[in-house]
N, C-alpha and C. Protein backbone atom coordinates (compact mmCIF):
# COMPACT_ATOMS: atom_id res chain seq x y z
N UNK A 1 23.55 -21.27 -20.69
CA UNK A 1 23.27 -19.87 -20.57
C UNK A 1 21.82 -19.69 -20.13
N UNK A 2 21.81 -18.65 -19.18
CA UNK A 2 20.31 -18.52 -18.78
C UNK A 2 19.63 -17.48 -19.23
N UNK A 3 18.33 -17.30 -19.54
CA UNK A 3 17.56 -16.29 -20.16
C UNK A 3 16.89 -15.68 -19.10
N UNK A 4 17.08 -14.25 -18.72
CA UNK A 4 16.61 -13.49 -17.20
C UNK A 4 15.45 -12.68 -17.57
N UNK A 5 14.14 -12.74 -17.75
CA UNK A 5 13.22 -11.55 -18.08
C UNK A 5 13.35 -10.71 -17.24
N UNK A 6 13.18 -9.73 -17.43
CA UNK A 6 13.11 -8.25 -16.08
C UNK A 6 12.52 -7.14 -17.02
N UNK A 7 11.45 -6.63 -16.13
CA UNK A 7 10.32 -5.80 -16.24
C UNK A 7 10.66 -4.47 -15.08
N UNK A 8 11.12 -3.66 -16.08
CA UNK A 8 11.73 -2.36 -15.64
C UNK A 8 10.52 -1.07 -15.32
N UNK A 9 10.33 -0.45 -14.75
CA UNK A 9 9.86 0.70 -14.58
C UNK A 9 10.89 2.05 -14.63
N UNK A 10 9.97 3.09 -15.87
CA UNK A 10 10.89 3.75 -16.18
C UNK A 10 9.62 5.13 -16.13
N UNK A 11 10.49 6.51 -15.67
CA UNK A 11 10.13 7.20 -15.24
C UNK A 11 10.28 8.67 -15.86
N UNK A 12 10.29 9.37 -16.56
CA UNK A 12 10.98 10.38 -17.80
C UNK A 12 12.22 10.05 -17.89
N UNK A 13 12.77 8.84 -18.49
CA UNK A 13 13.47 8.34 -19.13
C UNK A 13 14.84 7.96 -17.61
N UNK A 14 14.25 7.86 -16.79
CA UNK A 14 14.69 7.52 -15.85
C UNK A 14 14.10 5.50 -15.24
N UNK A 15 15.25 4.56 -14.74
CA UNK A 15 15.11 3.97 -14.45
C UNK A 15 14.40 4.03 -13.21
N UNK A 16 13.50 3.86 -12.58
CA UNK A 16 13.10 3.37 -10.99
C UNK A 16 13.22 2.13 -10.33
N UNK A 17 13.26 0.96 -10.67
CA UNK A 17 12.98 -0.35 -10.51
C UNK A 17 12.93 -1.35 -11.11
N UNK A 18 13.64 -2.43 -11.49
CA UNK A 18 13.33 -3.66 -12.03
C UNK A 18 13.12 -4.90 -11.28
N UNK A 19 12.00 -4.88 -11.84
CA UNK A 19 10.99 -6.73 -11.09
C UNK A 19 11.23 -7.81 -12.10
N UNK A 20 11.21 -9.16 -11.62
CA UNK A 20 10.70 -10.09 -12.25
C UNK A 20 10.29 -10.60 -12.90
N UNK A 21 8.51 -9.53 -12.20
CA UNK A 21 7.64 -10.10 -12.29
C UNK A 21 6.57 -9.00 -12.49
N UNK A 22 5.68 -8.62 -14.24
CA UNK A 22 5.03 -8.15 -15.17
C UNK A 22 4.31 -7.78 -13.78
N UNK A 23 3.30 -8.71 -13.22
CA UNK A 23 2.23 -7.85 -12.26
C UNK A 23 2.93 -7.10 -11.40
N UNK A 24 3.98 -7.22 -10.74
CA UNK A 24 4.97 -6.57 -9.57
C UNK A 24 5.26 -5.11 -10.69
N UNK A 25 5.57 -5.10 -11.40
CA UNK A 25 6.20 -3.81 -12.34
C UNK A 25 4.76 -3.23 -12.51
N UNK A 26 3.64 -3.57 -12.95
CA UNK A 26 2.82 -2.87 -13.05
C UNK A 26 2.06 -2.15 -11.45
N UNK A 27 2.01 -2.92 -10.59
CA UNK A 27 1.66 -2.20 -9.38
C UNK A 27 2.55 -1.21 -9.03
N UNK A 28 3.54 -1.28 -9.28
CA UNK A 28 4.86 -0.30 -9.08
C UNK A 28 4.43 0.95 -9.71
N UNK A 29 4.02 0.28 -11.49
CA UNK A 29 3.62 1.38 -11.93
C UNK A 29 2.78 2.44 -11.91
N UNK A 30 1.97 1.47 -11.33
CA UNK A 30 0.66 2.17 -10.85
C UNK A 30 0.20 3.06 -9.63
N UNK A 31 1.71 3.09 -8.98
CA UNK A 31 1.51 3.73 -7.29
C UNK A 31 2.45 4.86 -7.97
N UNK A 32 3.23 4.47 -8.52
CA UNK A 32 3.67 6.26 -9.53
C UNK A 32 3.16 6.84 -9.85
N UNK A 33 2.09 6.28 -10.64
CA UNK A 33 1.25 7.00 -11.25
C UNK A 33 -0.18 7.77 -9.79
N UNK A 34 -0.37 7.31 -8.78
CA UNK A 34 -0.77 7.83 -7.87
C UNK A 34 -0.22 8.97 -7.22
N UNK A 35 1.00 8.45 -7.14
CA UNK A 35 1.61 10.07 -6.18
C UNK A 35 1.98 10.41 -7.21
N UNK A 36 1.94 10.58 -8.35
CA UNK A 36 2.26 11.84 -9.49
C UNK A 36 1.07 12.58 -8.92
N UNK A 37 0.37 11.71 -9.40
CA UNK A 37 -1.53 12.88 -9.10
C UNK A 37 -1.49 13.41 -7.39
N UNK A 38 -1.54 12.63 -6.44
CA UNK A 38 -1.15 13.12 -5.56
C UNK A 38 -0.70 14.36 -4.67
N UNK A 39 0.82 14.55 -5.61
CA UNK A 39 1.69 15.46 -5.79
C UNK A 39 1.13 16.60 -6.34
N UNK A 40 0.65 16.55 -7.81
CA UNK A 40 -0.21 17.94 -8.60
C UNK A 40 -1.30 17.97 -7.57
N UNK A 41 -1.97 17.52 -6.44
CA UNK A 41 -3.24 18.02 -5.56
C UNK A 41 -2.39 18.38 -4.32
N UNK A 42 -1.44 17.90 -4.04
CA UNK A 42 -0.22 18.60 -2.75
C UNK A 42 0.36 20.36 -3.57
N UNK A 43 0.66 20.31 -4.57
CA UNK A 43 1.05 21.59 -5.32
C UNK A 43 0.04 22.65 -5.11
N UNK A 44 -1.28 22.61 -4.84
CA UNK A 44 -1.84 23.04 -4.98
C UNK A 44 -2.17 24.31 -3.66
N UNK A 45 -1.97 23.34 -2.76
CA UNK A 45 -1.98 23.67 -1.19
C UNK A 45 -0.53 24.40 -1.13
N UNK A 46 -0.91 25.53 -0.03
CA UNK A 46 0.37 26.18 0.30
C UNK A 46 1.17 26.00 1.77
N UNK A 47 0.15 24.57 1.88
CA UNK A 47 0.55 23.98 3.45
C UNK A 47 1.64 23.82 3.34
N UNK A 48 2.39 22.88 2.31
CA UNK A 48 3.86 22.49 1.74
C UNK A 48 4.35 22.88 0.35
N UNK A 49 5.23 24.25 0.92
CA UNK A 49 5.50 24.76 0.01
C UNK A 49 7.27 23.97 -0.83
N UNK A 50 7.89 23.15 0.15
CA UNK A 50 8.67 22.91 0.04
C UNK A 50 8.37 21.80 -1.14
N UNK A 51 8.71 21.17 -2.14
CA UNK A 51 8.59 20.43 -3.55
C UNK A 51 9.34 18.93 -2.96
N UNK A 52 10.15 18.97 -2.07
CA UNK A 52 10.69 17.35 -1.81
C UNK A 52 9.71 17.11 -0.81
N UNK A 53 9.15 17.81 0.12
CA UNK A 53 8.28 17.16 1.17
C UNK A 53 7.21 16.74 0.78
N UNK A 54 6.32 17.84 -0.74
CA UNK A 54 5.54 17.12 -1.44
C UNK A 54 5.50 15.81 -2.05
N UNK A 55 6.78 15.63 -2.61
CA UNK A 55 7.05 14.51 -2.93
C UNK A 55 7.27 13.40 -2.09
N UNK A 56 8.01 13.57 -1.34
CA UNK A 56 7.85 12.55 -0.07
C UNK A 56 6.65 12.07 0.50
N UNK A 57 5.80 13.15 0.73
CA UNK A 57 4.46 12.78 1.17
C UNK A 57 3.47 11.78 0.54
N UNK A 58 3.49 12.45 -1.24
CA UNK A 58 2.96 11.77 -2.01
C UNK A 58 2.96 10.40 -2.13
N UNK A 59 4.25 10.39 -2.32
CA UNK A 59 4.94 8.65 -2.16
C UNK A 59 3.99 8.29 -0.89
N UNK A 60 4.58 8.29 0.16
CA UNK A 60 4.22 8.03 1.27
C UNK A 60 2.48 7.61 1.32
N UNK A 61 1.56 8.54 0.46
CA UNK A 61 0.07 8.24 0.80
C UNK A 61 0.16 7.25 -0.56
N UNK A 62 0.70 7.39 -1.43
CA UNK A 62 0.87 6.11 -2.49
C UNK A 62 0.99 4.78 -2.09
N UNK A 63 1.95 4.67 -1.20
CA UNK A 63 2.33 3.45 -1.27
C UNK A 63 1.11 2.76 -0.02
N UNK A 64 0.69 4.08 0.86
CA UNK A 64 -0.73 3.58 1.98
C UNK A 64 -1.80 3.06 1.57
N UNK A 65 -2.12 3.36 0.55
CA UNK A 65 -2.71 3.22 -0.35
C UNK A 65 -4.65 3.07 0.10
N UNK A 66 -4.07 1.74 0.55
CA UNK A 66 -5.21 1.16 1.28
C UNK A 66 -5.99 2.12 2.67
N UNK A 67 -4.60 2.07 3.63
CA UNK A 67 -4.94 3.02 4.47
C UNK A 67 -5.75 4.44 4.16
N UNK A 68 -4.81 5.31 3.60
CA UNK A 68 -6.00 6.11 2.83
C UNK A 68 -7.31 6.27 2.45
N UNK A 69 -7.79 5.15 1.61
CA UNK A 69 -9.17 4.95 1.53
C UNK A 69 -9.91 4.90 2.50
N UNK A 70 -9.45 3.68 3.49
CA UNK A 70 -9.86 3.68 4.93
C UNK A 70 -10.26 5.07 5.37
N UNK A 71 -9.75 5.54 5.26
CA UNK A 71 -9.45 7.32 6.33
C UNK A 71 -10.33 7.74 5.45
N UNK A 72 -10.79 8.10 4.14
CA UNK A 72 -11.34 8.95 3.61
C UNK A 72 -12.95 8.04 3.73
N UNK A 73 -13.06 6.48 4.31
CA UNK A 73 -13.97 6.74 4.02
C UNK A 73 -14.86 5.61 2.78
N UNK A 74 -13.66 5.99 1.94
CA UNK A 74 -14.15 5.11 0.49
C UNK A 74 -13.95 3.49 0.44
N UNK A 75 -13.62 3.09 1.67
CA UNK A 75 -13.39 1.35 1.44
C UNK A 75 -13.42 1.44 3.00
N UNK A 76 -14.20 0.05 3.85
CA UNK A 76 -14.80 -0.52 4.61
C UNK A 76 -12.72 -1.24 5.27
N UNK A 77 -12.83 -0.99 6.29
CA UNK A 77 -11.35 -2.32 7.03
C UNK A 77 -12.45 -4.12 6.99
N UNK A 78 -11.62 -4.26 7.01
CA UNK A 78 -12.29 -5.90 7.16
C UNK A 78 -12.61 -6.15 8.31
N UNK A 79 -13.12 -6.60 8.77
CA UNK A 79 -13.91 -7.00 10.13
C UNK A 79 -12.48 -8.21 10.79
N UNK A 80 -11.38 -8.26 11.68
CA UNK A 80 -11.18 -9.49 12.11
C UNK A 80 -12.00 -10.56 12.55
N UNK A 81 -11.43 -11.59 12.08
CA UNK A 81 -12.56 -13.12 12.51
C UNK A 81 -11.56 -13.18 14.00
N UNK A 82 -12.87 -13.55 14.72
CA UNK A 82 -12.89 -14.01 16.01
C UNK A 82 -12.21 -15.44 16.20
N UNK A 83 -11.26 -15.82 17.06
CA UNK A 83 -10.69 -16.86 16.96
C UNK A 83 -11.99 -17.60 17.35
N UNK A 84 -11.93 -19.10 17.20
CA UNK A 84 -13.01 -20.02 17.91
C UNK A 84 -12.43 -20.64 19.26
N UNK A 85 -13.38 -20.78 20.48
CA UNK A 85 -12.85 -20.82 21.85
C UNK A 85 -12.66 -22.16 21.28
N UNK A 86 -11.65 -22.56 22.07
CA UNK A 86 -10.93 -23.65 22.49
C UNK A 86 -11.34 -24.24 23.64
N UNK A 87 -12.04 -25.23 23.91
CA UNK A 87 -12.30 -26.11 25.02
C UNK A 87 -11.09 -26.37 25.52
N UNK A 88 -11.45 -26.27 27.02
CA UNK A 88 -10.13 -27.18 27.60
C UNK A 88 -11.14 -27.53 28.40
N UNK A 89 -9.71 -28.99 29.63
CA UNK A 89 -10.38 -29.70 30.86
C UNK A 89 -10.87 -28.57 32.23
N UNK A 90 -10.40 -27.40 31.76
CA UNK A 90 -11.05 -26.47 33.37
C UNK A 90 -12.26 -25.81 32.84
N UNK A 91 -12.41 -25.58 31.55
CA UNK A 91 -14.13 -25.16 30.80
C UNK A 91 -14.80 -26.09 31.01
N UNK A 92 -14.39 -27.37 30.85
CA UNK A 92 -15.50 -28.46 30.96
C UNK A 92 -15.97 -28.68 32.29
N UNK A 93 -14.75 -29.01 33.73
CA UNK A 93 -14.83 -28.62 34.92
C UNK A 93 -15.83 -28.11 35.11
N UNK A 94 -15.53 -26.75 34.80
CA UNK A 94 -16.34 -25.38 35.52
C UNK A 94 -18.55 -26.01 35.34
N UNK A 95 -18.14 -26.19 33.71
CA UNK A 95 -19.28 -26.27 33.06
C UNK A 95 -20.20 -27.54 34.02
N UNK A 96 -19.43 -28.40 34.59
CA UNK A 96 -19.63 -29.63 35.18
C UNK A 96 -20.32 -29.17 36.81
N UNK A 97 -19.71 -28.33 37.32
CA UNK A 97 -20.06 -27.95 38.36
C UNK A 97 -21.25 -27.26 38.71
């Protein structure tokens, strides 16, 4: 017989999700807990008055998370690293000439 841990996220007494895995359930938990707040600063605005688009949205900048910050500002993108050139026999050529 096998023993299965699973780490549920639960929501006013509502299931949302079961993980694995304790850190996976807590990030889960924790982007709920974002577009909850989210959501009460979308309520506020009468841009979207409609209550599922708020919610949708919310989610939506929740789960961006990262992106977001980016945009506002509050966290730096990472710089891509530059591949390193690759020599070949027509660089060396050229270089030769």
């Amino acid at each position: 017989m096998a023993v299965i841990v699973k780490y549920v996220v639960e929501r006013n007494g509502e299931e949302k999700m079961t993980f694995t895995s304790k850190a996976e359930a807590d990030a889960y938990d924790k982007m709920l807990d974002m577009a909850d707040e989210l959501f009460n600063l979308l309520s506020e605005s009468k841009l979207l008055e409609d209550e599922g688009k708020q919610e949708e949205l919310s989610l939506f900048l929740a789960q961006r998370k990262e992106e977001v910050l980016y945009a506002l500002g509050a966290k730096r993108k990472p710089t891509p690293k530059k591949p390193k050139a690759v020599e070949t026999e027509e660089t060396n050529n050229d270089e030769a000439a």
